[in-house]
Protein backbone atom coordinates (compact mmCIF):
# COMPACT_ATOMS: atom_id res chain seq x y z
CA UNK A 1 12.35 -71.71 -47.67
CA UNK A 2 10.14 -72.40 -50.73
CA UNK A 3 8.12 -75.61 -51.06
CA UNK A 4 7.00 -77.39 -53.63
CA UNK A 5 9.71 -75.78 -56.14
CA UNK A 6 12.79 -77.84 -57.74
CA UNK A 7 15.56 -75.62 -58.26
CA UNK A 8 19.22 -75.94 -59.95
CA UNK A 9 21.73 -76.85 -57.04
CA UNK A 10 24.20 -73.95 -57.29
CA UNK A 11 25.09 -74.56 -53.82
CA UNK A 12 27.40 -77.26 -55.10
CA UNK A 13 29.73 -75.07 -56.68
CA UNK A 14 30.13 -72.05 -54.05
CA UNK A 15 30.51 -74.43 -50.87
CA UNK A 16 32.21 -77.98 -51.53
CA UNK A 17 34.56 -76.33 -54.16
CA UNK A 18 35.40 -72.99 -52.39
CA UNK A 19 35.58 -72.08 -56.41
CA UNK A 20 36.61 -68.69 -57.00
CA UNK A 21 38.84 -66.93 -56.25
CA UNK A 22 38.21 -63.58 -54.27
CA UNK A 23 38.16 -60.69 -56.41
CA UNK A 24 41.49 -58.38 -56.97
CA UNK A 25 41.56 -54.83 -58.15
CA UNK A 26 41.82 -55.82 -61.44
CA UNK A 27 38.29 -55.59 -63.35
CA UNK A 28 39.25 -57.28 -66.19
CA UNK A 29 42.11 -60.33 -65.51
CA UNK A 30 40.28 -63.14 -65.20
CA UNK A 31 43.49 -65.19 -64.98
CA UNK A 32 43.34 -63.63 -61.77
CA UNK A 33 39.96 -63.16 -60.67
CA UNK A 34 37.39 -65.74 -61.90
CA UNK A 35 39.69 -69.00 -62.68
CA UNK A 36 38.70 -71.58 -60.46
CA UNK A 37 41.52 -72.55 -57.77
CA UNK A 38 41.40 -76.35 -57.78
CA UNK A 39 43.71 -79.07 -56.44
CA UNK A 40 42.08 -81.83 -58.21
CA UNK A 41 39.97 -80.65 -61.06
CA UNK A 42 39.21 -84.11 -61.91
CA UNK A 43 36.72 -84.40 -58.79
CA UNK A 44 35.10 -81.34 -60.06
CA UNK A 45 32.06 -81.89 -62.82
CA UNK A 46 31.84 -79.64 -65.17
CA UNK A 47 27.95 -78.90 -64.56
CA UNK A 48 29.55 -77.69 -61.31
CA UNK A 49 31.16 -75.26 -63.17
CA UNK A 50 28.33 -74.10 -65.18
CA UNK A 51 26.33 -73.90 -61.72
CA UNK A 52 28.70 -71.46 -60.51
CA UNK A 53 28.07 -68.96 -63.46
CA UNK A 54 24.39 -69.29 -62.47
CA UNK A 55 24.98 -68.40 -58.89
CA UNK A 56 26.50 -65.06 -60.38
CA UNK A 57 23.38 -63.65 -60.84
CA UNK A 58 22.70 -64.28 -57.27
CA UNK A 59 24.98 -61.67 -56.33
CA UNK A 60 24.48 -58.57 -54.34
CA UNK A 61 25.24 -56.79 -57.54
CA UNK A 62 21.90 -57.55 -58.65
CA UNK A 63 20.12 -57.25 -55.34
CA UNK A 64 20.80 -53.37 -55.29
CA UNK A 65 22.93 -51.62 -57.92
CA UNK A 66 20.96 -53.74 -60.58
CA UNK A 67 18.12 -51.64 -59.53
CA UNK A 68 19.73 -48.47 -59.68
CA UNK A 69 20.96 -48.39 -63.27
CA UNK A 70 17.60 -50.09 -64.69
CA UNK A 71 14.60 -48.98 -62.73
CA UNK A 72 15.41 -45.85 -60.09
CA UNK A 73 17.27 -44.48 -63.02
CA UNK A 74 13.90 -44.40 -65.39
CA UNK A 75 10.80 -42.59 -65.29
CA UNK A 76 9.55 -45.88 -63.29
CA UNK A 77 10.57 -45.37 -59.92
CA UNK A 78 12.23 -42.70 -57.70
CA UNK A 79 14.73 -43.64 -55.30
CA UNK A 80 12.15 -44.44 -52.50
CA UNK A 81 13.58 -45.32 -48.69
CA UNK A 82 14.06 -42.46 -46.54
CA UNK A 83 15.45 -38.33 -47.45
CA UNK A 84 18.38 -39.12 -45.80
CA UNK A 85 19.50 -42.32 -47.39
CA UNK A 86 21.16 -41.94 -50.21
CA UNK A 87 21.63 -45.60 -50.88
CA UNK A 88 25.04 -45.07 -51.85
CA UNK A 89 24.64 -43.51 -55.44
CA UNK A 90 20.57 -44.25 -55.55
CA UNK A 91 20.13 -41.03 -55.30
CA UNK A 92 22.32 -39.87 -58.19
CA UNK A 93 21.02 -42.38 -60.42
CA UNK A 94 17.41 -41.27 -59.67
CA UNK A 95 18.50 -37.33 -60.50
CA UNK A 96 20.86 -38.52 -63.71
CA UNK A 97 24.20 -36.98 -61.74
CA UNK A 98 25.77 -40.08 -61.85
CA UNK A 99 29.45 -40.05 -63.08
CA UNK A 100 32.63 -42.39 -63.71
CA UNK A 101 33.05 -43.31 -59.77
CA UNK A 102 29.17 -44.31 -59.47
CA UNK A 103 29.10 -47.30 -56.97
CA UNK A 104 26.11 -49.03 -59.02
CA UNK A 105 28.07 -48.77 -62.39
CA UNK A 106 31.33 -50.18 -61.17
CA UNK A 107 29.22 -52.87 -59.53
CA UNK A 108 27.63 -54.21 -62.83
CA UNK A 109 30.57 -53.41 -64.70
CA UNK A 110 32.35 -55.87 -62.78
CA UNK A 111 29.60 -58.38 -62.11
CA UNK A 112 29.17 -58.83 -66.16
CA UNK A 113 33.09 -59.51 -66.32
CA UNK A 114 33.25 -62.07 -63.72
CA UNK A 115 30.36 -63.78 -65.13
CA UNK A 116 31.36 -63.90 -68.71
CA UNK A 117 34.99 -64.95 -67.15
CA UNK A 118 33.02 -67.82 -65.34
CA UNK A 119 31.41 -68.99 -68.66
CA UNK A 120 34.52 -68.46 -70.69
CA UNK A 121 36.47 -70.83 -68.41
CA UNK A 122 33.55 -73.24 -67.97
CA UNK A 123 33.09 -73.79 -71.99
CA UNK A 124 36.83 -74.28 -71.69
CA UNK A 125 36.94 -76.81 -68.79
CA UNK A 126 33.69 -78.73 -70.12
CA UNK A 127 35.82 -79.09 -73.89
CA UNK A 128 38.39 -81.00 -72.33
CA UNK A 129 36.56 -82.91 -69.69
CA UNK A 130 36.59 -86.88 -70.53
CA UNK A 131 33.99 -87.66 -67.80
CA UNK A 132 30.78 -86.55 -69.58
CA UNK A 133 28.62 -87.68 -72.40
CA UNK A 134 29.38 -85.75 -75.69
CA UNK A 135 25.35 -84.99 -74.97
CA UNK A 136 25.78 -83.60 -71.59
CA UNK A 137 28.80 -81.56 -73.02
CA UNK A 138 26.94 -79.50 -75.77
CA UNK A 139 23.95 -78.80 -73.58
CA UNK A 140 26.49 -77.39 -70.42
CA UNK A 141 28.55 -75.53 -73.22
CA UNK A 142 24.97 -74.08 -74.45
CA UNK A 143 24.02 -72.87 -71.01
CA UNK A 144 27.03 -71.06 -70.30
CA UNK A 145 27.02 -69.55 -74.02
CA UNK A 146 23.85 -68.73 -73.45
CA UNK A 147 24.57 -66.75 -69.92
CA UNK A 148 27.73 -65.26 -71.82
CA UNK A 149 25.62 -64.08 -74.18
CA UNK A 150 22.95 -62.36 -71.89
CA UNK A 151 26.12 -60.79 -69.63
CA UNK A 152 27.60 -59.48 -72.51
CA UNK A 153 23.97 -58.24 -73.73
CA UNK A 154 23.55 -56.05 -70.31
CA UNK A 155 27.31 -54.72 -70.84
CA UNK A 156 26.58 -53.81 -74.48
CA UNK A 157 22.81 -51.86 -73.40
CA UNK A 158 25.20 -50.03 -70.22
CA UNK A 159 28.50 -49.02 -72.73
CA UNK A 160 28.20 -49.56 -75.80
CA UNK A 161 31.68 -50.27 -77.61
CA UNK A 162 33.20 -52.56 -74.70
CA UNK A 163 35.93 -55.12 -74.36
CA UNK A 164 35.41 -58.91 -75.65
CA UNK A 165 37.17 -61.06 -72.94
CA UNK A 166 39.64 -63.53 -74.68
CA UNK A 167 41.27 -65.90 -71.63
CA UNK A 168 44.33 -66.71 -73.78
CA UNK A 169 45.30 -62.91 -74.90
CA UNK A 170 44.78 -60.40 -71.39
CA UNK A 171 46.13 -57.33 -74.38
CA UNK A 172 42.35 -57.73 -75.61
CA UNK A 173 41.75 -56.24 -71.88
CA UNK A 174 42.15 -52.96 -72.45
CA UNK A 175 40.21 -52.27 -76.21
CA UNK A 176 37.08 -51.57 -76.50
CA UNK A 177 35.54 -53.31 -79.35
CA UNK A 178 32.63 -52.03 -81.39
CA UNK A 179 29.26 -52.24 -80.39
CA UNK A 180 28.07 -54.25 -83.68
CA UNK A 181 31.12 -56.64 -82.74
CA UNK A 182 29.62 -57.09 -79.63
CA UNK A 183 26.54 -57.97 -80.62
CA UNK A 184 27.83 -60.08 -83.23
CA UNK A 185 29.63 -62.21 -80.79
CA UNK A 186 26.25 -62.42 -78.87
CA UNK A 187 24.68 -63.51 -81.65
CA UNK A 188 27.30 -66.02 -82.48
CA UNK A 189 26.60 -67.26 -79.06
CA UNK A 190 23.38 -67.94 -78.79
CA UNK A 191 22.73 -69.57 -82.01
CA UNK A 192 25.25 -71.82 -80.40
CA UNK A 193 23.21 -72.17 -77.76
CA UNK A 194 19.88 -72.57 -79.75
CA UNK A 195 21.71 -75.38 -81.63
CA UNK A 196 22.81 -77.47 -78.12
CA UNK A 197 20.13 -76.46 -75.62
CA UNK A 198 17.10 -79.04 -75.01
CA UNK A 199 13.42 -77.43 -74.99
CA UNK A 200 12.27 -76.71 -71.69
CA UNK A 201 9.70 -79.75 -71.67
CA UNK A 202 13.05 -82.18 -72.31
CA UNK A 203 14.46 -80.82 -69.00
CA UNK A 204 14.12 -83.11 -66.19
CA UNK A 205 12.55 -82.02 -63.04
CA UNK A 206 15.53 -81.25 -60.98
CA UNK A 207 16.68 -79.44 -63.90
CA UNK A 208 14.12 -76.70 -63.44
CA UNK A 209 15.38 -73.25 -64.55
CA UNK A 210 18.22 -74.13 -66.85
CA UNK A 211 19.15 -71.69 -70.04
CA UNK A 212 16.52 -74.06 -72.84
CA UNK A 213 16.41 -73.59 -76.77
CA UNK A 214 13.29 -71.06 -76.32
CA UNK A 215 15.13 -69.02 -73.64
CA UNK A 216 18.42 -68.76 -75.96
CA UNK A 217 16.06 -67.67 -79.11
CA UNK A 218 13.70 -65.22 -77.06
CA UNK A 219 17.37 -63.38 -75.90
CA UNK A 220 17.95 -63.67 -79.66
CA UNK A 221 14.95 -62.02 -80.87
CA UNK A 222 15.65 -59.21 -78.04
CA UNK A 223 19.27 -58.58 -79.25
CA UNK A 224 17.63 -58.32 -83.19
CA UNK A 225 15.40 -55.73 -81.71
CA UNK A 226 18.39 -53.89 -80.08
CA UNK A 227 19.74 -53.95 -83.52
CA UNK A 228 16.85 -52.88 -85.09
CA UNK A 229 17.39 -56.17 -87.28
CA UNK A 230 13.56 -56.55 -87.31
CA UNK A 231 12.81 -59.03 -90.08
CA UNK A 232 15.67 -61.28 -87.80
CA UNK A 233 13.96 -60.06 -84.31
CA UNK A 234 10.06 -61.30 -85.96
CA UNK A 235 11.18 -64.64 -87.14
CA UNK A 236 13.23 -65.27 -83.92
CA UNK A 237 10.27 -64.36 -81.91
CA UNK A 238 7.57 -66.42 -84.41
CA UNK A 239 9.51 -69.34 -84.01
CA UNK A 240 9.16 -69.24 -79.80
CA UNK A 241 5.66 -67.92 -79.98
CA UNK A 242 4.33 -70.96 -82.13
CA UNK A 243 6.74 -73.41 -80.77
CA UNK A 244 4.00 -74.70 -78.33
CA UNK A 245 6.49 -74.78 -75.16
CA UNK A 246 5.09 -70.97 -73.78
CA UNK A 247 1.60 -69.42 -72.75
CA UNK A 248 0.50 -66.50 -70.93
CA UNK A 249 -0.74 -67.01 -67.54
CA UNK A 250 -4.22 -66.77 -67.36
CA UNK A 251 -3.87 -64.03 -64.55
CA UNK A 252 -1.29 -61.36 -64.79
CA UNK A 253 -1.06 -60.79 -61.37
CA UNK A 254 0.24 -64.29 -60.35
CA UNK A 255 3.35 -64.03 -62.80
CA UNK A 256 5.33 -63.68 -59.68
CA UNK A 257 3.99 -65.53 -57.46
CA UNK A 258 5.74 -68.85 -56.33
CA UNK A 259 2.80 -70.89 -57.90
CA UNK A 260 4.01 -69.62 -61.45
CA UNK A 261 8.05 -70.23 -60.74
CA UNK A 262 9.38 -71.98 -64.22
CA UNK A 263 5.55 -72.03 -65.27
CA UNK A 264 4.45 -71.41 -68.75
CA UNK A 265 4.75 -67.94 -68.88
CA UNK A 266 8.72 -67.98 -68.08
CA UNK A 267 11.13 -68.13 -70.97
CA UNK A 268 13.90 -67.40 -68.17
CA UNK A 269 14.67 -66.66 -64.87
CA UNK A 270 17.22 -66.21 -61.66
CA UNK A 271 16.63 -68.98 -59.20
CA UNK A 272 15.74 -68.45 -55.39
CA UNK A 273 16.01 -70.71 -53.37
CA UNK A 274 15.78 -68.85 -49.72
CA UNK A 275 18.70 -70.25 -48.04
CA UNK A 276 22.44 -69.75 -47.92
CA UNK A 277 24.96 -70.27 -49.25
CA UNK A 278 22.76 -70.58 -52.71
CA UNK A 279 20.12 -67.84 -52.21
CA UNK A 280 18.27 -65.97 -54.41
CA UNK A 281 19.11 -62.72 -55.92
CA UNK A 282 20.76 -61.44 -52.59
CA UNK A 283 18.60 -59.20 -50.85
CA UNK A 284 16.72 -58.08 -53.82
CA UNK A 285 13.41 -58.71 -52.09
CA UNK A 286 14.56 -57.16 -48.67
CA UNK A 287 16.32 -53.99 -50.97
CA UNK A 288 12.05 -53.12 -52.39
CA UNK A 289 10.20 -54.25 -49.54
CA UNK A 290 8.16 -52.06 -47.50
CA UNK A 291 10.03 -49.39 -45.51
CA UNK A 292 8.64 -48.19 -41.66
CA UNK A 293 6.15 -49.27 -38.83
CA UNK A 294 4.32 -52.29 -40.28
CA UNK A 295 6.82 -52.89 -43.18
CA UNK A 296 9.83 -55.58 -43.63
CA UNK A 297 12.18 -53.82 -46.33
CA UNK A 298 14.18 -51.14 -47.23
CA UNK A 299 12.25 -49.39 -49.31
CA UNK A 300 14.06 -48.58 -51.94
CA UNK A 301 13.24 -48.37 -55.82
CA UNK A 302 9.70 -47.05 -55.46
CA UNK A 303 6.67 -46.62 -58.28
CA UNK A 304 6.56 -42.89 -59.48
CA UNK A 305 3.57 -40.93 -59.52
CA UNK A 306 4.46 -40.86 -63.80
CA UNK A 307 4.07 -44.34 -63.88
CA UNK A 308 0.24 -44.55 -62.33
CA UNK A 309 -0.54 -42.07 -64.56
CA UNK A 310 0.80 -44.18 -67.25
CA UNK A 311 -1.40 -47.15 -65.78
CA UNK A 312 -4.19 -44.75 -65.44
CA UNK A 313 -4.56 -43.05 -69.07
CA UNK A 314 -4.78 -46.32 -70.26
CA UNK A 315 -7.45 -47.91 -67.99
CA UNK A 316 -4.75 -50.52 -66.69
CA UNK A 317 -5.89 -51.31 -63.17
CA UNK A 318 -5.35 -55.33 -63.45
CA UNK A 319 -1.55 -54.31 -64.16
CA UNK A 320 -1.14 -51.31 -61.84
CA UNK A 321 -2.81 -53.33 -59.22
CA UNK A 322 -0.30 -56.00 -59.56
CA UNK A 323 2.79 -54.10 -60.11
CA UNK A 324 2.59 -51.80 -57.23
CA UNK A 325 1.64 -52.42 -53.25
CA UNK A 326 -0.23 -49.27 -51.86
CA UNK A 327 -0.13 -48.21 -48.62
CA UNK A 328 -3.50 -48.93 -46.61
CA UNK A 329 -4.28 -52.10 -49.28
CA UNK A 330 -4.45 -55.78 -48.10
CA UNK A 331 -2.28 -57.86 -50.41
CA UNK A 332 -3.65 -60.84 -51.96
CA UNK A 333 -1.99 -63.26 -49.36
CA UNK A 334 -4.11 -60.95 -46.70
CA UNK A 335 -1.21 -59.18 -45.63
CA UNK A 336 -2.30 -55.52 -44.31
CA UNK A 337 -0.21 -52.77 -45.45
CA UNK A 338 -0.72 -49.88 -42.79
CA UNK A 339 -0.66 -46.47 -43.30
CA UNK A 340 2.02 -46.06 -40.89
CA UNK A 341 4.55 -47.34 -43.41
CA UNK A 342 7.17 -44.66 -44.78
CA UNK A 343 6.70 -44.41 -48.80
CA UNK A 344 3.17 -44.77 -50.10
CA UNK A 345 4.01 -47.14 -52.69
CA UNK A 346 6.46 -49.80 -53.39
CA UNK A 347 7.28 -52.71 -56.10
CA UNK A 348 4.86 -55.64 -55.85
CA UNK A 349 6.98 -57.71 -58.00
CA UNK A 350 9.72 -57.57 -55.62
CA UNK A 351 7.17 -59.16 -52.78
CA UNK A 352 7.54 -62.41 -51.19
CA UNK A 353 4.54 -63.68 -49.39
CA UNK A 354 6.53 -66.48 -47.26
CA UNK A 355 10.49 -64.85 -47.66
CA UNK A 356 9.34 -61.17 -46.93
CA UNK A 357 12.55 -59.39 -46.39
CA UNK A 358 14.81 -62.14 -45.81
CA UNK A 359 18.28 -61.26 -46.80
CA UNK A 360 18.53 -65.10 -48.30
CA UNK A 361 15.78 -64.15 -50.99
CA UNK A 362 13.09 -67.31 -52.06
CA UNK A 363 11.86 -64.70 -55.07
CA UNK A 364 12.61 -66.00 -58.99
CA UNK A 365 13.63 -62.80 -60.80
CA UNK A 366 12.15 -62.90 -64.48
CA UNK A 367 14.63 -62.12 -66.67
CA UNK A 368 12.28 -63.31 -69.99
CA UNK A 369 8.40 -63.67 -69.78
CA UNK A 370 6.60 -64.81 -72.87
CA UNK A 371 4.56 -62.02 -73.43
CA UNK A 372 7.44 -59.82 -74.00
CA UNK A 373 8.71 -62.31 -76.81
CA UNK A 374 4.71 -61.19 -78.29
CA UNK A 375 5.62 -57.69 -77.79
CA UNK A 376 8.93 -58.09 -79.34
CA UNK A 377 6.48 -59.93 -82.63
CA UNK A 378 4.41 -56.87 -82.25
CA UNK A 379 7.20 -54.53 -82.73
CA UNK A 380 8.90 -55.91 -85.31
CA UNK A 381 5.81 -57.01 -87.31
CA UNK A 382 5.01 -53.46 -87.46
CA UNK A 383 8.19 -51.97 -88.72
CA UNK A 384 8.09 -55.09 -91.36
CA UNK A 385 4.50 -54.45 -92.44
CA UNK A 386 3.48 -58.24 -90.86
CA UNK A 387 0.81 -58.79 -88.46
CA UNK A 388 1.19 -56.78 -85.43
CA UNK A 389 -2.21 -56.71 -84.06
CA UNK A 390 -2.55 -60.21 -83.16
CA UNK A 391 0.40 -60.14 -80.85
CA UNK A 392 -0.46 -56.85 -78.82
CA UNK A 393 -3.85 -57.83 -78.64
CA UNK A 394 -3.12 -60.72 -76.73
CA UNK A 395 -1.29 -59.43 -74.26
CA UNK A 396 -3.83 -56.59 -73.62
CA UNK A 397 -6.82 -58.44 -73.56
CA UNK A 398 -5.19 -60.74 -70.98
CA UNK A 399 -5.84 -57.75 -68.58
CA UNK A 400 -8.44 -56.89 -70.02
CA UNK A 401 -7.92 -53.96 -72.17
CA UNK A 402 -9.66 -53.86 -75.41
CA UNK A 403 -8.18 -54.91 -78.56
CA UNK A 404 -6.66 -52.28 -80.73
CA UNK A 405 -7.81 -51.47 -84.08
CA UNK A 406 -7.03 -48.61 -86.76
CA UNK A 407 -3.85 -47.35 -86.05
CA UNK A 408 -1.03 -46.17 -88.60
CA UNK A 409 2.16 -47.89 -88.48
CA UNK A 410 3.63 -44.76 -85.87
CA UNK A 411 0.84 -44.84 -84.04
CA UNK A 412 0.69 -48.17 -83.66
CA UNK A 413 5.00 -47.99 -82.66
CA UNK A 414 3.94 -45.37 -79.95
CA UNK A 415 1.17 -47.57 -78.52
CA UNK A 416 3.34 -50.96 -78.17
CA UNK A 417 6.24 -49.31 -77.10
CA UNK A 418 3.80 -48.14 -74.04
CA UNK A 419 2.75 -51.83 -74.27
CA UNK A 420 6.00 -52.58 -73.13
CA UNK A 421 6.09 -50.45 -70.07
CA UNK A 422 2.94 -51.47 -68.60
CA UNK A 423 3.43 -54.76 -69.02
CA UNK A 424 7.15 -54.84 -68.05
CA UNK A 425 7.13 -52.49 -65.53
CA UNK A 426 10.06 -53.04 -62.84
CA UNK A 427 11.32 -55.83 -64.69
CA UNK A 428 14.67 -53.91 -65.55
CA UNK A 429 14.00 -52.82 -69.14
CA UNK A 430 12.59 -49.32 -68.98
CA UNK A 431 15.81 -47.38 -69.25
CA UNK A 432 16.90 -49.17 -72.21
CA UNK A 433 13.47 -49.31 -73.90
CA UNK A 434 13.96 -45.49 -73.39
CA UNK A 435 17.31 -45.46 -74.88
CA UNK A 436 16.97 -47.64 -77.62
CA UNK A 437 13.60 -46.00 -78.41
CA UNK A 438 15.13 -42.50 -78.58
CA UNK A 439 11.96 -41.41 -76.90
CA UNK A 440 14.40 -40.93 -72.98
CA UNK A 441 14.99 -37.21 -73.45
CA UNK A 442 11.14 -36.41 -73.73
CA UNK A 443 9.98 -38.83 -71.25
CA UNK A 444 12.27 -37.95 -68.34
CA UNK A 445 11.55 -34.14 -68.89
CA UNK A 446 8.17 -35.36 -68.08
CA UNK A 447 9.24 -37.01 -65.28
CA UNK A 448 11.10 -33.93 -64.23
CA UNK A 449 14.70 -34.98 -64.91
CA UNK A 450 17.23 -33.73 -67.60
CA UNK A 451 18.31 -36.29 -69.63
CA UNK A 452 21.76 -35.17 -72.07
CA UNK A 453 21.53 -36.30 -75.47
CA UNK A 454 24.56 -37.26 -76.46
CA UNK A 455 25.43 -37.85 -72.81
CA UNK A 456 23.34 -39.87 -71.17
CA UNK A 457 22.54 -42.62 -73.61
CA UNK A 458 25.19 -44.75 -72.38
CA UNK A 459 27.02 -45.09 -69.08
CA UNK A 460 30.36 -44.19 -68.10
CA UNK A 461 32.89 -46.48 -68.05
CA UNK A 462 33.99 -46.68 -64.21
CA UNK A 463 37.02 -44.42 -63.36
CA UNK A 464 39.14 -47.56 -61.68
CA UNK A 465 39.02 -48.95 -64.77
CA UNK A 466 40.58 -46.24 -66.70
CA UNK A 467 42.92 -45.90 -64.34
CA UNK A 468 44.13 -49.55 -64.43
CA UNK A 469 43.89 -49.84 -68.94
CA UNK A 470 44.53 -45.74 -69.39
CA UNK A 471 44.35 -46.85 -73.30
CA UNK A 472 40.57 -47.90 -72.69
CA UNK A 473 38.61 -44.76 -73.95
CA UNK A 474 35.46 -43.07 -71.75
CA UNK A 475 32.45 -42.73 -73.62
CA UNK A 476 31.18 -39.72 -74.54
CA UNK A 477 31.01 -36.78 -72.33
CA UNK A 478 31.68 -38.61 -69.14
């Protein structure tokens, strides 16, 4: 178990309100799948509540199909494990044959619903609660706006035109809305959130790793960029960068490291707490860790030979050093990793010195670092004709790469959007950045896979749920 590190006490509300109700067959009824089955509500707080939407994100979900339809899908990592493991539809995913009755896809598609049915209910139940401040009740109604907003934000990246949950009306089940809906509801809830959230230095200790006002406006600057709002996405991200509550770690290599948990780099992230029944992301450590004689893991979602080139043809050893363990190195905790292991590389950010492969994971997942709120700046400044240098430059010549000078504005477009992979490598953006980019059909030809324009750009919605809403329409293709 971690020491030293104060984390938010989901436990509270998985074991002493046996809260949720298990899951039917039906995705989207979350009458009947995500209300929580109380005898006395009044004994229940309604920070409980909002715990329990946090504790979705500990899920198994995002221990292993996560990976599959963010990372093994891109250019930045193959499949990994063994030949003969598929891990379930890993494989698939890696070779873009993945279709409607895709494990992985299912999996998130129904992990975003029951989390934005948690929050839903939650904003509800904190409304009408009389046993809380009128304080307490805006900042627990931010948080679970605020992890609302980032569910619906993943479904939106995976879909496209999906459905926006109303508890009162299950006929809004079965329509898709559009996309710009979506993301206008996403917007509408995290301003919100920006509006009730305390900063993260008003947060009390043993409120370490809530959803804070410069976690709900770096998500907001994201979704602007998404849009390609970029005027929106620069302000959004000015107004974090020079609020004085975020810095980059002086060392790149310890942003994910327990000794920079919550630290001053972290915007947001999933709590791990290495114990049951409130663990971390559920095996998400074990899932990546080293496969074979002298390893701990699984070995799945490994580095592709692509992605040290990437590393390479930009002189970025401080940041291929620290994203990816090589077999025959010694970590930096002294850890030997012998040459008898089965893959020869494997996610470093996915390492836990003291947890290792424990199923129970200790590991924070970083959902929003502050140098990707500069790189979002960066981006934006350039499309806007503001100062884009300043930004890139400092995350570069953190690792020491040398500042960059002279460029046109598409040059300059090409060279952060590379920013972004080297610097975000396995942190579960690289297929979208792809996507959203439009560069995914060039770069996974490289990379030896066909990506379908017109196809591939979003995911299918999952067969069951077709078959249970027949009126719901498949995207594209699928």
């Amino acid at each position: 178990m971690k020491k030293n590190t104060i984390k938010i006490a989901v436990v509270a509300a998985f074991s002493s309100l046996a809260v949720f109700s298990s899951c039917t067959d039906d995705f989207l009824d979350v009458k009947s799948q995500e209300n929580v089955a109380i005898d006395d509500q009044a004994s229940v707080s309604p920070e409980q509540f909002v715990n329990g939407i946090y504790g979705a994100f500990t899920d198994w979900d995002f221990g292993f199909s996560w990976l599959g339809v963010t990372e093994i899908i891109s250019d930045n990592a193959d499949k990994g494990s063994s030949d003969t493991d598929n891990g379930g539809d890993k494989r698939d995913l890696d070779m873009l044959l993945h279709n409607s009755t895709s494990g992985s896809i299912e999996a998130m598609w129904r992990r975003f619903y029951k989390t934005i049915g948690r929050a839903s209910y939650s904003i509800k139940y904190t409304a009408e609660s009389t046993s809380i401040t009128d304080a307490d009740k805006a900042r627990l109604t931010g948080e679970a706006k605020f992890l609302r907003a980032l569910s619906y934000f993943y479904l939106v990246r995976m879909f496209g035109d999906t459905v926006i949950q109303d508890l009162e009306d299950p006929s809004t089940y079965s329509v898709r809305q559009p996309k710009a809906d979506v993301y206008a509801y996403i917007e509408a809830d995290l301003l919100d959130a920006i509006e009730k959230l305390p900063l993260k230095s008003e947060y009390q200790a043993k409120d370490l790793g809530r959803a804070t006002k410069g976690a709900a406006q770096a998500l907001l600057a994201k979704v602007y960029l998404y849009e390609q709002k970029y005027q929106q996405a620069y302000d959004m991200a000015s107004t974090v960068v020079n609020s004085g509550q975020y810095d980059l770690e002086a060392d790149y290599a310890t942003t994910w490291r327990a000794s920079t948990e919550n630290g001053k780099e972290s915007l947001f992230e999933i709590q791990g707490r290495g114990d049951a029944v409130a663990h971390g992301v559920q095996q998400y450590s074990e899932t990546q860790g080293v496969r074979g004689t002298g390893g701990w893991g699984w070995g799945f979602n490994v580095p592709t030979q692509n992605l040290v080139d990437a590393f390479d043809a930009e002189g970025d050893e401080i940041r291929k050093d620290a994203t990816i363990i090589f077999r025959g190195e010694t970590l930096y905790d002294g850890r030997l990793i012998p040459e008898s292991v089965a893959n020869p590389m494997y996610n470093e950010k996915a390492y836990s010195s003291a947890n290792l492969g424990a199923g129970d994971g200790d590991k924070n997942v970083r959902v929003i670092r502050f140098s990707e709120v500069l790189l979002i700046q960066a981006e934006a400044a350039n499309e806007i004709g503001q100062d884009a240098l300043t930004p890139l430059n400092r995350v570069r010549n953190r690792v020491s790469l040398a500042s960059v000078t002279g460029l046109s504005k598409d040059q300059l477009r090409l060279k952060i959007w590379n920013e972004r992979r080297l610097e975000l490598a396995f942190e579960h953006d690289r297929w979208f950045d792809l996507v959203r980019t439009g560069q995914a059909k060039q770069m996974m030809a490289l990379n030896g896979k066909n990506f379908v324009t017109g196809k591939h750009e979003l995911f299918p919605i999952p067969n069951n749920q077709i078959l249970q809403t027949p009126a719901m329409l498949q995207n594209p293709n699928w």
